[in-house]
Protein backbone atom coordinates (compact mmCIF):
# COMPACT_ATOMS: atom_id res chain seq x y z
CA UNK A 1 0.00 0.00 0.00
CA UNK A 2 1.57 3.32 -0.90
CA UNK A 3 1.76 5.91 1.48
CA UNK A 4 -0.94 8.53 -0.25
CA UNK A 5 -3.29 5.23 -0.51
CA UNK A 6 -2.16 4.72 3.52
CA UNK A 7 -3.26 8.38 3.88
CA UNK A 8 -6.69 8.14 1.81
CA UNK A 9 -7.78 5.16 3.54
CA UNK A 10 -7.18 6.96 6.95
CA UNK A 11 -8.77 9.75 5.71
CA UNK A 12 -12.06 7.83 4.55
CA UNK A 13 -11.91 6.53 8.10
CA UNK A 14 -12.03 9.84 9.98
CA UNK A 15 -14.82 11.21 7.42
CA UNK A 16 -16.90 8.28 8.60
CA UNK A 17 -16.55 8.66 11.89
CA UNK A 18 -17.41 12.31 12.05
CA UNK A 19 -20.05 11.50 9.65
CA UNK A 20 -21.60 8.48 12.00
CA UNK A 21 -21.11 11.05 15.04
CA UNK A 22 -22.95 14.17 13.00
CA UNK A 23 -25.78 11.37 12.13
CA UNK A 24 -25.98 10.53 15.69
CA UNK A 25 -26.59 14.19 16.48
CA UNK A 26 -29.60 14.36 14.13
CA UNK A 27 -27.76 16.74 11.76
CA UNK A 28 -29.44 15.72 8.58
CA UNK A 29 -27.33 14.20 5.77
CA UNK A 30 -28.40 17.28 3.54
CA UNK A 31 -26.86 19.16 5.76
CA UNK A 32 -23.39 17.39 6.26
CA UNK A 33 -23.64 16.87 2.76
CA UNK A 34 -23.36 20.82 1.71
CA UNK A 35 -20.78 21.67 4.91
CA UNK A 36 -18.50 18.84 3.81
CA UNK A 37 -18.46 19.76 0.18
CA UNK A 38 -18.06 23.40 1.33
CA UNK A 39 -15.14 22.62 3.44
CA UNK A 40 -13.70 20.70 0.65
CA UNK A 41 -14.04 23.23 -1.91
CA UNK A 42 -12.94 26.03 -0.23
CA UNK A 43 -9.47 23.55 0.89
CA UNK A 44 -8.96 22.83 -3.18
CA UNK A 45 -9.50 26.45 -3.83
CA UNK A 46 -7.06 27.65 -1.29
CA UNK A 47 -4.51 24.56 -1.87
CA UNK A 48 -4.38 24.18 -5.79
CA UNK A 49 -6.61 28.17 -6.52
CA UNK A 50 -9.71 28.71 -8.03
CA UNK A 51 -8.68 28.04 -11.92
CA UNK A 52 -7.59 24.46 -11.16
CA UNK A 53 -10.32 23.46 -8.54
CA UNK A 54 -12.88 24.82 -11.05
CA UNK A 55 -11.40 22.48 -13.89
CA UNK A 56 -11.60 19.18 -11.29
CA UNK A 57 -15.06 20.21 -10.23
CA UNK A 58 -16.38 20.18 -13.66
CA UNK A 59 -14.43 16.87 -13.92
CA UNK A 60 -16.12 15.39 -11.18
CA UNK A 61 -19.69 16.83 -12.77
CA UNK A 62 -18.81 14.83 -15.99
CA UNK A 63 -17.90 11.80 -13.39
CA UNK A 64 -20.89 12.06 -11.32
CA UNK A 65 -23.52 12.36 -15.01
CA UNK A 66 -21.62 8.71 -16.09
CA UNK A 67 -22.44 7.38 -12.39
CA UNK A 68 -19.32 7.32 -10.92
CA UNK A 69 -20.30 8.08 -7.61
CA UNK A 70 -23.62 6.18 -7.28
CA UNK A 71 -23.56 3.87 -4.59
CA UNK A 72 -22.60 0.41 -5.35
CA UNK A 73 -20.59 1.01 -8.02
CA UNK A 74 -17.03 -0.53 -8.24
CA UNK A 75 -13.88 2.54 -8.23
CA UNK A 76 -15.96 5.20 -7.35
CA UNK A 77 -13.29 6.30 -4.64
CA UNK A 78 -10.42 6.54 -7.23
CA UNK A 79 -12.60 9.24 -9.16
CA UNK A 80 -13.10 11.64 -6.12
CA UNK A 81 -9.09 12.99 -6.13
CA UNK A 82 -9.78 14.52 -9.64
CA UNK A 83 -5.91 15.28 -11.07
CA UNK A 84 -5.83 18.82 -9.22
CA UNK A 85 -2.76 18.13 -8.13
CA UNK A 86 -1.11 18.66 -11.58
CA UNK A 87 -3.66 21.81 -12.16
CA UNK A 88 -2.35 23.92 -9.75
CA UNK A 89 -2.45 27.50 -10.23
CA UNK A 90 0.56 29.73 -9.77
């Protein structure tokens, strides 16, 4: 397992918990839904700028139209990263 895989999969862990926890505090999943996403976008933009993290969110639109993302489908994870790390904007 290579380390960013090491680092995704711990990731993926600590999202679930908080997620579980949130659930267990009746916040609805709307809600975590649009804060997480939020956070996240708002982390690209300020990691990789607004240019790039546009270009991997349309990406992602394209991914999540095909069904990418649905649940129960195979690889879905390996979408999510997008290739913003080689879009960064200087």
């Amino acid at each position: 397992m290579t380390k960013e895989s090491e680092q995704r999969a711990a990731a993926a862990k600590l999202l679930t918990a908080a997620w579980s926890a949130a659930a267990q505090a009746e916040v609805p999943p709307s809600v975590m839904t649009a804060t997480a996403l939020s956070l996240a976008i708002g982390e690209m933009v300020a990691n990789y700028g607004e240019e790039a993290t546009s270009r991997t969110l349309a990406r992602i639109g394209e991914q999540v139209t095909q069904g990418a993302f649905s649940h129960g489908r195979s690889g879905a994870d390996s979408h999510a990263h997008g290739d913003h790390e080689h879009d960064k904007d200087d």
